[in-house]
C-alpha atoms as a PDB file:
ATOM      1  CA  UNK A   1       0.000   0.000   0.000  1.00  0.00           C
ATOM      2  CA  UNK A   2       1.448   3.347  -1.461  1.00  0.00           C
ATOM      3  CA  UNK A   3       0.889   6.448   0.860  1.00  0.00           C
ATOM      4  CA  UNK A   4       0.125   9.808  -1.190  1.00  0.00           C
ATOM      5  CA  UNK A   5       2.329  12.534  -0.164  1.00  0.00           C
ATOM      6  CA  UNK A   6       1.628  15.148  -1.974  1.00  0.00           C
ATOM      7  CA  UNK A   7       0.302  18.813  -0.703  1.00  0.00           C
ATOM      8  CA  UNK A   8      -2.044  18.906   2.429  1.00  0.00           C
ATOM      9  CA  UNK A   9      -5.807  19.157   1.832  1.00  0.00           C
ATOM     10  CA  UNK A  10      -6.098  22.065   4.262  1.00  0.00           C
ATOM     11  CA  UNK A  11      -4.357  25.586   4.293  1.00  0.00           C
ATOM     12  CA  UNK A  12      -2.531  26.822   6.842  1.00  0.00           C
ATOM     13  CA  UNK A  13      -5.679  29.119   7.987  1.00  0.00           C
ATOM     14  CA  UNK A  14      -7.197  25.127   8.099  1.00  0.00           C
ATOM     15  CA  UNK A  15      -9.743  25.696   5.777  1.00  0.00           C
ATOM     16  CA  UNK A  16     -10.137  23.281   2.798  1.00  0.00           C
ATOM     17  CA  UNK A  17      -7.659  23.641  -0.369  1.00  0.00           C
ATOM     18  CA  UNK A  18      -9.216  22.972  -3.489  1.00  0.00           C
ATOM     19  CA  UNK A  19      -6.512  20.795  -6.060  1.00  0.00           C
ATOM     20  CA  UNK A  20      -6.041  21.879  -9.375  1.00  0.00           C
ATOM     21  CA  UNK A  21      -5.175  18.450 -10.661  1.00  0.00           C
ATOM     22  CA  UNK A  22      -5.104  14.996  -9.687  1.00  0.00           C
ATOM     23  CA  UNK A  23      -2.588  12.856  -7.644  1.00  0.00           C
ATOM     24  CA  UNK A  24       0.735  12.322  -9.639  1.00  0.00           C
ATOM     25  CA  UNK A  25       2.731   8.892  -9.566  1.00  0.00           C
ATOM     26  CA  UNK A  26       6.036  10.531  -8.336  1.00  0.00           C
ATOM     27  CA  UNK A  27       4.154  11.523  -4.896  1.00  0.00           C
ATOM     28  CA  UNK A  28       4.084   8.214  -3.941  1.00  0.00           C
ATOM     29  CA  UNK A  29       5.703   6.988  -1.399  1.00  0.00           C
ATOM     30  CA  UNK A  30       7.388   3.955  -1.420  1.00  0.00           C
ATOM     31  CA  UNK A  31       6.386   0.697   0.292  1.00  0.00           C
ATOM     32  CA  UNK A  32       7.965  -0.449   3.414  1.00  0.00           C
ATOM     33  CA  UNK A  33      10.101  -3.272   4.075  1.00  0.00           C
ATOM     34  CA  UNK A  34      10.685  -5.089   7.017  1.00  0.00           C
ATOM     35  CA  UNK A  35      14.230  -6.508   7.753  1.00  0.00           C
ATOM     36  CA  UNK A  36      14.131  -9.469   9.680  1.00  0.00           C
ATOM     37  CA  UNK A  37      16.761 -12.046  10.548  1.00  0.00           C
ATOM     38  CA  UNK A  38      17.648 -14.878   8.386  1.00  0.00           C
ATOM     39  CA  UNK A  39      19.458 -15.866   5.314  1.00  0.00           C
ATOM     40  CA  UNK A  40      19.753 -13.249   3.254  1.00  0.00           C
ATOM     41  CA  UNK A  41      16.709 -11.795   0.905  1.00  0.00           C
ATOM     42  CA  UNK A  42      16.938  -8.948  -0.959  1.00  0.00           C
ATOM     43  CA  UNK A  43      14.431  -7.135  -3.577  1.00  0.00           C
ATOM     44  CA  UNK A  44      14.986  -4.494  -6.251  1.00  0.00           C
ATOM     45  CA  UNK A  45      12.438  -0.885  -6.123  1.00  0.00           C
ATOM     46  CA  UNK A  46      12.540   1.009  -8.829  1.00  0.00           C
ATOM     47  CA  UNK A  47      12.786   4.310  -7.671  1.00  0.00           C
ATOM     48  CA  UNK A  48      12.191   7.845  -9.370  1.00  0.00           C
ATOM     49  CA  UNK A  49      14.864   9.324 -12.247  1.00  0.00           C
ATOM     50  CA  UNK A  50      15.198   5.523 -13.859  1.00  0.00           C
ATOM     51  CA  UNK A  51      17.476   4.492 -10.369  1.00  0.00           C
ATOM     52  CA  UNK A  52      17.168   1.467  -8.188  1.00  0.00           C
ATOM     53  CA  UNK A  53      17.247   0.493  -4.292  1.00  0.00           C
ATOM     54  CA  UNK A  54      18.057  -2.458  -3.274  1.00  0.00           C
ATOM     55  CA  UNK A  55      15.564  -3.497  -0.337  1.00  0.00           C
ATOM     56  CA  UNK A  56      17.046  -5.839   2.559  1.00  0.00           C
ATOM     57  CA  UNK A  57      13.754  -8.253   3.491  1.00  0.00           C
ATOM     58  CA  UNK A  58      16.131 -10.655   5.535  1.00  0.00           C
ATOM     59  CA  UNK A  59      19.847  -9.997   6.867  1.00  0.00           C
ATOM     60  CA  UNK A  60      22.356 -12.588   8.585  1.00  0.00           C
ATOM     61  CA  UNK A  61      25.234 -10.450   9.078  1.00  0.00           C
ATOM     62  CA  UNK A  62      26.002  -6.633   9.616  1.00  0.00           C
ATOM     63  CA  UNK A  63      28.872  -5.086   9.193  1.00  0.00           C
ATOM     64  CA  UNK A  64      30.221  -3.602  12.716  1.00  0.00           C
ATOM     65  CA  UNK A  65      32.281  -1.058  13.347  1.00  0.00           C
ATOM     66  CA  UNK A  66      34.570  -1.871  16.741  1.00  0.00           C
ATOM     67  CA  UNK A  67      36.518   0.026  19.463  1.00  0.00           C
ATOM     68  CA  UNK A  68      39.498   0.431  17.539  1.00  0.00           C
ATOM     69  CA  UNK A  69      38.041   1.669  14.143  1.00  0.00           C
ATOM     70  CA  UNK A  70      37.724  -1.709  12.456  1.00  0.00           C
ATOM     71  CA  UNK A  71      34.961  -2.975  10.479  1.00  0.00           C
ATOM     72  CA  UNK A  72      34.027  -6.754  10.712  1.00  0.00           C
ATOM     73  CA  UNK A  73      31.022  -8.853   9.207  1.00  0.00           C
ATOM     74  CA  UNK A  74      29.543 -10.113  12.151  1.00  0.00           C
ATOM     75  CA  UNK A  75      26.628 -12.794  12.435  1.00  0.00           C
ATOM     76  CA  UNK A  76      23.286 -11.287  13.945  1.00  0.00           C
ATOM     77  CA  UNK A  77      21.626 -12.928  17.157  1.00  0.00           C
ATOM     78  CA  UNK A  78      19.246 -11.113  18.219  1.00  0.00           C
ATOM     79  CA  UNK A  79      17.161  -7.736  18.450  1.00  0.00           C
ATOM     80  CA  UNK A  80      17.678  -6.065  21.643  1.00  0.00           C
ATOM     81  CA  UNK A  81      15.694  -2.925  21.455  1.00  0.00           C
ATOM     82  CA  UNK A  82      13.793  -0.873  18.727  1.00  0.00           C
ATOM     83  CA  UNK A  83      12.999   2.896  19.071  1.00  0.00           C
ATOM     84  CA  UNK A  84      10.922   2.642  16.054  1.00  0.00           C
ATOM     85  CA  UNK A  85       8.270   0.334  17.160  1.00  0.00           C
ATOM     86  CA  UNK A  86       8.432  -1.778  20.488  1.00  0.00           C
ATOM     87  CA  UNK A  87       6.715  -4.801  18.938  1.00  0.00           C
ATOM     88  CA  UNK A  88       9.444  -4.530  16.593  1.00  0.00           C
ATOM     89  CA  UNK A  89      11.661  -6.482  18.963  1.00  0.00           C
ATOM     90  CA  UNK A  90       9.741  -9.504  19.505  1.00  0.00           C
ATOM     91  CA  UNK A  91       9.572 -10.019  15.657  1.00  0.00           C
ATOM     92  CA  UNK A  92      13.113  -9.329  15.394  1.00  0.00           C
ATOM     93  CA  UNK A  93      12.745  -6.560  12.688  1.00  0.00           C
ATOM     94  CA  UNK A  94      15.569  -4.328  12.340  1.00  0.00           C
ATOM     95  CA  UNK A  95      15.587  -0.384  11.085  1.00  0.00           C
ATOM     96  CA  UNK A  96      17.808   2.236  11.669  1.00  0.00           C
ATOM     97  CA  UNK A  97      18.480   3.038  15.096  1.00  0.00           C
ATOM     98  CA  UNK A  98      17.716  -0.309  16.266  1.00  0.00           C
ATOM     99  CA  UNK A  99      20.054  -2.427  18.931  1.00  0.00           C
ATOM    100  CA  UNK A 100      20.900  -5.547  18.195  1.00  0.00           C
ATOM    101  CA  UNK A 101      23.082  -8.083  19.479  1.00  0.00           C
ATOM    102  CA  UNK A 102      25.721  -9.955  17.832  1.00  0.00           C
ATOM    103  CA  UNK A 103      28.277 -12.493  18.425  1.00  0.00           C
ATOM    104  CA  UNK A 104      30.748  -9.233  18.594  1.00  0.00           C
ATOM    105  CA  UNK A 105      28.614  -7.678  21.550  1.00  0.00           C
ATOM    106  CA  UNK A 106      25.780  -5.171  21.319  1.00  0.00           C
ATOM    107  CA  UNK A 107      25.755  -2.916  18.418  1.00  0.00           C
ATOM    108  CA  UNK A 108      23.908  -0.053  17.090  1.00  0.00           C
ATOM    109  CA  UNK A 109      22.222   0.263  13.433  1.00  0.00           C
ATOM    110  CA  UNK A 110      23.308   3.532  11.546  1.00  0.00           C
ATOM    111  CA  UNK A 111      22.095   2.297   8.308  1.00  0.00           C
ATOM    112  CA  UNK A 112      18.489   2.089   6.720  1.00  0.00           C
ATOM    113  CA  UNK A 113      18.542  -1.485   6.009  1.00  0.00           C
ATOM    114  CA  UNK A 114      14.888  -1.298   3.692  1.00  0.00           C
ATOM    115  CA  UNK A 115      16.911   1.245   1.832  1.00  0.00           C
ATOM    116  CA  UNK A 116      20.627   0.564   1.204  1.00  0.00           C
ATOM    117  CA  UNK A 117      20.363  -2.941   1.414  1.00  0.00           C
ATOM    118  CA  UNK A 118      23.129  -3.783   3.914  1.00  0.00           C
ATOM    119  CA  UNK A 119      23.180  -3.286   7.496  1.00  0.00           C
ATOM    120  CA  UNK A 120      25.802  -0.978   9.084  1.00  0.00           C
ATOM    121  CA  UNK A 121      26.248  -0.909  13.090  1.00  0.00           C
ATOM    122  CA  UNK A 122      28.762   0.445  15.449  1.00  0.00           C
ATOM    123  CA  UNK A 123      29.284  -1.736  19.037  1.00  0.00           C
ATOM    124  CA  UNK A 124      28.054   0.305  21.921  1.00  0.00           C
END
């Protein structure tokens, strides 16, 4: 399910705004996709100006960045914690901001997993 998001339908005064035209295909946004854990899934969106993204459904590893400033692909465990969405954690979906654990320790997600289609975390 697409979500318009295109101009309000009210004015800043709040009364109603009457549209010119109808509902163009670039103000849709895009659907969202879930990263959980698993082997890895990914899907292609075609996204506006002919480009792709490269949606992550399901993620094993995540590349985490240590104390000393080194990066190593790192098998996931668990989800910790989820600012996004509490129920988030006992599905174990991941999205940016998100804790999870891994057999390094506890890490942070910096990356937008549904977007860039890799998962980026830094150990906390």
């Amino acid at each position: 399910m697409s979500v318009w998001q295109g101009r309000s339908k009210r004015k800043s005064t709040g009364s109603r705004l009457k549209h010119r035209r109808s509902k163009k295909k670039f103000e849709l946004g895009g659907e969202h996709k879930e990263t959980k854990i698993g082997v890895r899934k990914t899907t292609v969106a075609d996204v506006r100006g002919g480009n792709q993204k490269l949606r992550l459904t399901v993620a094993e590893f995540a590349n985490v960045l240590d104390k000393e400033g080194l990066c190593k692909k790192v098998k996931i465990t668990n989800v910790a914690q989820n600012p996004a969405n509490p129920h988030y954690v006992r599905r174990n979906i991941i999205t940016k901001g998100a804790i999870i654990e891994t057999e390094a320790g506890t890490a942070r997600v910096l990356s937008k997993p549904g977007q860039d289609g890799n998962i980026n975390a830094v150990l906390i």
